[in-house]
Protein backbone atom coordinates (compact mmCIF):
# COMPACT_ATOMS: atom_id res chain seq x y z
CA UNK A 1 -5.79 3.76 22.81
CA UNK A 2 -4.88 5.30 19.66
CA UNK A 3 -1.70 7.20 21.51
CA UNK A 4 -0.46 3.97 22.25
CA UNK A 5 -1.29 1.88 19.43
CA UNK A 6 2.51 0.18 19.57
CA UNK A 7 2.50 -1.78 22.86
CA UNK A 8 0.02 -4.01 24.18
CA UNK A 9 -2.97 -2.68 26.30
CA UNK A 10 -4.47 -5.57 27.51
CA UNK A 11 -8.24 -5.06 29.63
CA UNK A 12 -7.01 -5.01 33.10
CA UNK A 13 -4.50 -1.84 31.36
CA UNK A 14 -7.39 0.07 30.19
CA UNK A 15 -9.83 -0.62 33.05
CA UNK A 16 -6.95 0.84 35.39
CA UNK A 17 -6.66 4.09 33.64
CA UNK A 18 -10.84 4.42 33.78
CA UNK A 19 -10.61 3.46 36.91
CA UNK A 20 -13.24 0.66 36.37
CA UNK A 21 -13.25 -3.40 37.28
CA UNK A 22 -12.26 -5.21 34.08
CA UNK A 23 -15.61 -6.55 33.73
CA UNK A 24 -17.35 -3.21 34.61
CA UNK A 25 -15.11 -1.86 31.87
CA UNK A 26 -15.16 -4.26 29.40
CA UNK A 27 -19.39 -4.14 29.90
CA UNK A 28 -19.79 0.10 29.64
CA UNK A 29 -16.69 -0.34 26.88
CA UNK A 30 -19.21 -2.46 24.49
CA UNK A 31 -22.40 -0.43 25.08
CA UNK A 32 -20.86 2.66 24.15
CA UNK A 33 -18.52 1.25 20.71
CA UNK A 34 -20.48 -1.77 20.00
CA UNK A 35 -16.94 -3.38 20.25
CA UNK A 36 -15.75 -5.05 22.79
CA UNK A 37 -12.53 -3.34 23.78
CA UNK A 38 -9.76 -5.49 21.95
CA UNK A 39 -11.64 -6.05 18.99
CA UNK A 40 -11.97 -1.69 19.14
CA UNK A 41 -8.13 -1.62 19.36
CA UNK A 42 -7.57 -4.07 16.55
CA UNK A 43 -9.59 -1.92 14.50
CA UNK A 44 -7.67 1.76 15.65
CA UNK A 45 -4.33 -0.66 14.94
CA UNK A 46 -5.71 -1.20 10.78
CA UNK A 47 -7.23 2.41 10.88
CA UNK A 48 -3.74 3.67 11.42
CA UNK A 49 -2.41 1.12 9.36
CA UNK A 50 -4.31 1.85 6.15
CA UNK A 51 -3.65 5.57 6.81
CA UNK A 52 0.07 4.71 7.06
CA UNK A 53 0.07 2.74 4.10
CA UNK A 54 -1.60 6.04 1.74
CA UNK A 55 -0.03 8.86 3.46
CA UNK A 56 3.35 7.12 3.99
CA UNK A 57 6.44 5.11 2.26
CA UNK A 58 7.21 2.70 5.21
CA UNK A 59 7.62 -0.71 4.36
CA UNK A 60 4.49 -3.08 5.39
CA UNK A 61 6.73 -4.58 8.27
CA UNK A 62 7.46 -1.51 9.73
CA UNK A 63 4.10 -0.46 9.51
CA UNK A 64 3.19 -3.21 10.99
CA UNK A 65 5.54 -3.19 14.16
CA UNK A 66 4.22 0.66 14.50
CA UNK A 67 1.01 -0.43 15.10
CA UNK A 68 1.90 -2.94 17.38
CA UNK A 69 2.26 -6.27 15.64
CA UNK A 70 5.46 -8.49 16.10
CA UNK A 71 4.63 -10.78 13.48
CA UNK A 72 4.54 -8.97 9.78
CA UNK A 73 2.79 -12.08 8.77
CA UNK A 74 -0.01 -12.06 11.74
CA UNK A 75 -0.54 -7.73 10.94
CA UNK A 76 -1.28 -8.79 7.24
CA UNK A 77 -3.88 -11.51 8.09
CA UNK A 78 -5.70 -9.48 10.03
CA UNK A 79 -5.21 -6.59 8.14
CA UNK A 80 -6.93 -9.15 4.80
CA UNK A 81 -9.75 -10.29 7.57
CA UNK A 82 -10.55 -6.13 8.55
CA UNK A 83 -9.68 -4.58 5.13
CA UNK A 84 -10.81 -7.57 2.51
CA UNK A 85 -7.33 -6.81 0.76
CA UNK A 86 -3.38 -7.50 1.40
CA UNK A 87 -1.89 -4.29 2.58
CA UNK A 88 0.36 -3.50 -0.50
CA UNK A 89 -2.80 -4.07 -2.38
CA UNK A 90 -4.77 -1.54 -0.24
CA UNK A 91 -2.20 0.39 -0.77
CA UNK A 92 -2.03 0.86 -4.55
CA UNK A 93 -5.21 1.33 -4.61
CA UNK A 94 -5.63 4.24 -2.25
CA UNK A 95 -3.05 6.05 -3.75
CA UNK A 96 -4.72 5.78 -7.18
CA UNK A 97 -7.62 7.47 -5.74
CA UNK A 98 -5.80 10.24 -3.61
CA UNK A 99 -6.50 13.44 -5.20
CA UNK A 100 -9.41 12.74 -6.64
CA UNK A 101 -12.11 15.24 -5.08
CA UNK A 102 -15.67 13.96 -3.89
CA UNK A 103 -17.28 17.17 -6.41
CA UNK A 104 -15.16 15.53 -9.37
CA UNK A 105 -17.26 12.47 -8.23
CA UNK A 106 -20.33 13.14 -8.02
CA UNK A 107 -21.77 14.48 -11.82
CA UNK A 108 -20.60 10.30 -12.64
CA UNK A 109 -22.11 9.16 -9.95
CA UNK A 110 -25.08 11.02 -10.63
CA UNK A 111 -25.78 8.96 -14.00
CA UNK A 112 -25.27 5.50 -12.30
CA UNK A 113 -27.23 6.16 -9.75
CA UNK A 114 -30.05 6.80 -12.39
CA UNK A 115 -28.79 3.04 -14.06
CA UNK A 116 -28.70 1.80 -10.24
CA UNK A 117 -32.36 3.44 -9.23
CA UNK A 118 -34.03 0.51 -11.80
CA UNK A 119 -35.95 -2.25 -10.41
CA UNK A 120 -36.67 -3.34 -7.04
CA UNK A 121 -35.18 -1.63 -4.30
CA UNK A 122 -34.72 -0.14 -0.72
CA UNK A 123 -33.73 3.52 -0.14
CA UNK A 124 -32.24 5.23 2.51
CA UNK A 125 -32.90 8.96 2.96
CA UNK A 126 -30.94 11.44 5.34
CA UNK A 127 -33.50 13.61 8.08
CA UNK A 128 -32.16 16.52 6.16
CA UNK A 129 -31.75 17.85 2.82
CA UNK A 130 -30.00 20.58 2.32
CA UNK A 131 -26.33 19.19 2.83
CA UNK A 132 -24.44 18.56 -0.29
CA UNK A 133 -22.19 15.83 -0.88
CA UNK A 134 -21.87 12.08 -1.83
CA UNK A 135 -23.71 9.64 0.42
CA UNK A 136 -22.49 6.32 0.61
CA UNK A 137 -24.64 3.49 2.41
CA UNK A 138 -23.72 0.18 3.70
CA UNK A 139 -25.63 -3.01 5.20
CA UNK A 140 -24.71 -5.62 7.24
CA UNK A 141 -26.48 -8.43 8.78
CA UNK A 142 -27.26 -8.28 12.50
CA UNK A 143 -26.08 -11.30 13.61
CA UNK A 144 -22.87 -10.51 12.34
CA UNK A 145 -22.42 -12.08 9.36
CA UNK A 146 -19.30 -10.96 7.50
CA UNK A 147 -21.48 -9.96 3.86
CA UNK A 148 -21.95 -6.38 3.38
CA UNK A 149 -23.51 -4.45 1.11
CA UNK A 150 -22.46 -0.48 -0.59
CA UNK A 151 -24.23 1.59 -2.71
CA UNK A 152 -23.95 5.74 -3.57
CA UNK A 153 -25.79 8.31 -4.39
CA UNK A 154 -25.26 12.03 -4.99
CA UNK A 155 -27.28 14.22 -2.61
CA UNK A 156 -29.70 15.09 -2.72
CA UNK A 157 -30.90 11.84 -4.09
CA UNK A 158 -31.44 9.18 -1.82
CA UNK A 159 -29.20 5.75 -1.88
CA UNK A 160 -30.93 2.73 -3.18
CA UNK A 161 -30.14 -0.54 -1.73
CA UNK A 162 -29.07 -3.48 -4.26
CA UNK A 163 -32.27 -6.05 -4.41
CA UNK A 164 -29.31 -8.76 -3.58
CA UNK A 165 -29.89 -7.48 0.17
CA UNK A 166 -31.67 -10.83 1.99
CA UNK A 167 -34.82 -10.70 4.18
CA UNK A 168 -34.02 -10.00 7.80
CA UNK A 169 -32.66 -7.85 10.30
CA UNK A 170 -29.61 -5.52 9.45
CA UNK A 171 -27.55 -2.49 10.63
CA UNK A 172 -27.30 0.32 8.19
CA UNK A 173 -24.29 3.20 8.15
CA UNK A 174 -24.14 6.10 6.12
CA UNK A 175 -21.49 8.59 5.29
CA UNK A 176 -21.82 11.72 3.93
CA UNK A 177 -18.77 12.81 2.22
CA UNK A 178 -18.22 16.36 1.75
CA UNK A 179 -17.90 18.04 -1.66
CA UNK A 180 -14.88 19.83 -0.99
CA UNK A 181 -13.01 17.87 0.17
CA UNK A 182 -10.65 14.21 -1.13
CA UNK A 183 -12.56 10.63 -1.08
CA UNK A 184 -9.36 9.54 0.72
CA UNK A 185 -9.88 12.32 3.73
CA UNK A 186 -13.21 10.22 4.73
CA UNK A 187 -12.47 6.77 3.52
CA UNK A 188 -8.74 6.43 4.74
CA UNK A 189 -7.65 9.46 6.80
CA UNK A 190 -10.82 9.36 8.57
CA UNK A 191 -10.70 13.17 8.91
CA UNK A 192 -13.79 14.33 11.23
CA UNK A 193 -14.39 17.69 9.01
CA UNK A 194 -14.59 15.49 6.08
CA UNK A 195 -17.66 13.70 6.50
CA UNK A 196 -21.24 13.47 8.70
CA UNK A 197 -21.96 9.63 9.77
CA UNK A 198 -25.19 8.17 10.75
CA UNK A 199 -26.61 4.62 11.57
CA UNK A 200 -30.07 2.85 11.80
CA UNK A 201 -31.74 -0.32 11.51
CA UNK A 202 -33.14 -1.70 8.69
CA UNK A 203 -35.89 -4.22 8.58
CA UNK A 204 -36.24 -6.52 5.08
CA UNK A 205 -39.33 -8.35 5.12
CA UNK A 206 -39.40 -12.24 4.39
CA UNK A 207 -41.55 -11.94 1.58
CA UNK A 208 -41.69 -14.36 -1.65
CA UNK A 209 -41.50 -13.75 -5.50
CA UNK A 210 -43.03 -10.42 -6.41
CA UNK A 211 -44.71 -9.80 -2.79
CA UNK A 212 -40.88 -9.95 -1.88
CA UNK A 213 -40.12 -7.40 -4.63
CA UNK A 214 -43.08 -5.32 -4.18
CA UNK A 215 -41.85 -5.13 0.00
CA UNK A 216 -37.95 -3.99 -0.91
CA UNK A 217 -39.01 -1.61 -3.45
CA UNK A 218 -41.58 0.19 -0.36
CA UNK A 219 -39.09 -0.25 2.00
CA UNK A 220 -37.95 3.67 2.94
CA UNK A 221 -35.23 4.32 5.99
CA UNK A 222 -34.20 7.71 7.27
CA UNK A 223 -31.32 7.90 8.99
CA UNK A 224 -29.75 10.31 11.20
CA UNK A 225 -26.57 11.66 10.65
CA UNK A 226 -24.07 13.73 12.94
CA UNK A 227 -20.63 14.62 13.58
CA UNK A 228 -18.03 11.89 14.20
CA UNK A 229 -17.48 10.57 17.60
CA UNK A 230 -14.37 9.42 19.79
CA UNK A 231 -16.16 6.31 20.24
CA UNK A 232 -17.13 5.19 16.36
CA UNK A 233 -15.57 2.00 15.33
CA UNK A 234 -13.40 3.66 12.04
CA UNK A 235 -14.47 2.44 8.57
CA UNK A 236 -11.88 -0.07 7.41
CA UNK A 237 -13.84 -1.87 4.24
CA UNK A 238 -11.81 -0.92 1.08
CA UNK A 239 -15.23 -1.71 -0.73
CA UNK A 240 -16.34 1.69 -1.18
CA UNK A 241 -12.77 2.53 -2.31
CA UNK A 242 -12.81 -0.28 -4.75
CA UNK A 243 -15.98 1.24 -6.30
CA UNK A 244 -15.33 4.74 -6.21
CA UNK A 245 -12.36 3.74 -7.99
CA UNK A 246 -13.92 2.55 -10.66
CA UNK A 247 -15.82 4.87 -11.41
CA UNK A 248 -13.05 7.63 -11.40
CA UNK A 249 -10.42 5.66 -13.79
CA UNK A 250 -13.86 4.77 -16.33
CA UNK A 251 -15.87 7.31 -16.10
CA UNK A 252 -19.84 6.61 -17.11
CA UNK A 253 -21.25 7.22 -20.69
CA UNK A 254 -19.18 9.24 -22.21
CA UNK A 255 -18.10 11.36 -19.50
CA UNK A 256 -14.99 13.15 -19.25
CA UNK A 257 -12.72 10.59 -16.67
CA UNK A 258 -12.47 11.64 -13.04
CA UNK A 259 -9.02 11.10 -12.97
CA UNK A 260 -8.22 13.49 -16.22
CA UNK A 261 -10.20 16.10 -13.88
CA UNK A 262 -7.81 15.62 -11.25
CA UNK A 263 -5.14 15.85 -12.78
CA UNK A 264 -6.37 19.22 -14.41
CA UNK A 265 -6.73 20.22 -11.13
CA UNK A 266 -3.23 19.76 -9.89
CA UNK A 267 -1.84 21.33 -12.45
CA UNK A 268 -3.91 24.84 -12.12
């Protein structure tokens, strides 16, 4: 798939080259992404779009014909519906954050997460603690709903879920982005050495007023985390960009900016 991301693969395509039966394909296909097998590809085709769009200068049509879209207008809808931004939005905004290393992150980090540990909440631990690095968690509904939710923490502090999170069943990720290495080599580049990835599922009971509270606030999940896999749907959110944005162009109490250590960086 992602050697031939320009021309159409349609089912019967990809079930020939397993060799499998369409259906047989399409079935062992979903149990081992969690993606049915065109919705997979769409996702490869933004991966490789949003990387194109950082690491590149090609127009947004020509990215989008490279990635197998002959309708500039159809790419950037669906690019919006995966991404949650217009591609020359995306864009600007991962190029503000290239450079900027995840250890330049994480002393800022460190004092929201104090600000973001306050009140009720749900935390998510990793089964081991002595890897390094910024850990950033997201939730999503089970049934599929479109809301997610991100939070960070530096390691080895654990994440703590916002209190916004409803009752119910969801699907938790975690990354674990490497010190050493650019927020952009994980988030866009999707660089294997970059970062460990882990998922889970996280139960929210359906309590009420402060039994509700009381019930997030227990609520502990430890989640596994390993190298990244050939068959992992690729991150395509620009929520976690968004944030980690924000925190490098403000800075938090007082702080010296992320972005003036960066650029202290490129010029040693």
């Amino acid at each position: 798939m992602k050697r031939e991301l320009g021309r159409p693969l349609p089912l019967e395509t990809l079930a020939r080259l397993a060799p499998f039966s369409p259906f047989y394909f399409h079935r062992v296909f979903k149990q081992a992404t969690s993606m049915t097998p065109a919705r997979f590809l769409a996702a490869l085709r933004m991966a490789e779009a949003r990387r194109l769009l950082l690491r590149s200068s090609l127009t947004v049509t020509a990215i989008s014909a490279q990635v197998g879209y002959s309708s500039v207008g159809t790419f950037t809808t669906q690019f919006r519906r995966w991404v949650s931004l217009p591609p020359e939005r995306f864009r600007q905004l991962a190029r503000q954050l290239a450079g900027v290393s995840v250890a330049a992150l994480l002393p800022v980090i460190r004092s929201r997460a104090i600000v973001a540990g306050q009140g009720p909440r749900a935390l998510m631990h990793l089964d081991t603690v002595d890897l390094p690095g910024l850990l950033l968690a997201a939730v999503a509904p089970h049934d599929g709903g479109r809301n997610e939710w991100w939070t960070a923490a530096p390691r080895p502090l654990p994440a703590a879920l916002p209190a916004t999170v409803p009752p119910g069943e969801h699907r938790a990720r975690v990354l674990l982005l490497r010190p050493d290495r650019d927020a952009t080599s994980a988030l866009v580049d999707g660089a294997p050495d970059s970062f460990l990835i882990g998922d889970a599922d996280l139960r929210i009971p359906a309590e009420t007023g402060s039994a509700q509270r009381i019930a997030v606030a227990r609520a502990t999940l430890t989640v596994p985390v390993r190298q990244v896999r050939v068959t992992d749907p690729p991150l395509l959110s620009a929520t976690p960009l968004r944030w980690l944005l924000g925190v490098s162009q403000a800075g938090w109490r007082g702080r010296t900016p992320v972005m003036a250590e960066r650029r202290a960086l490129r010029s040693a």
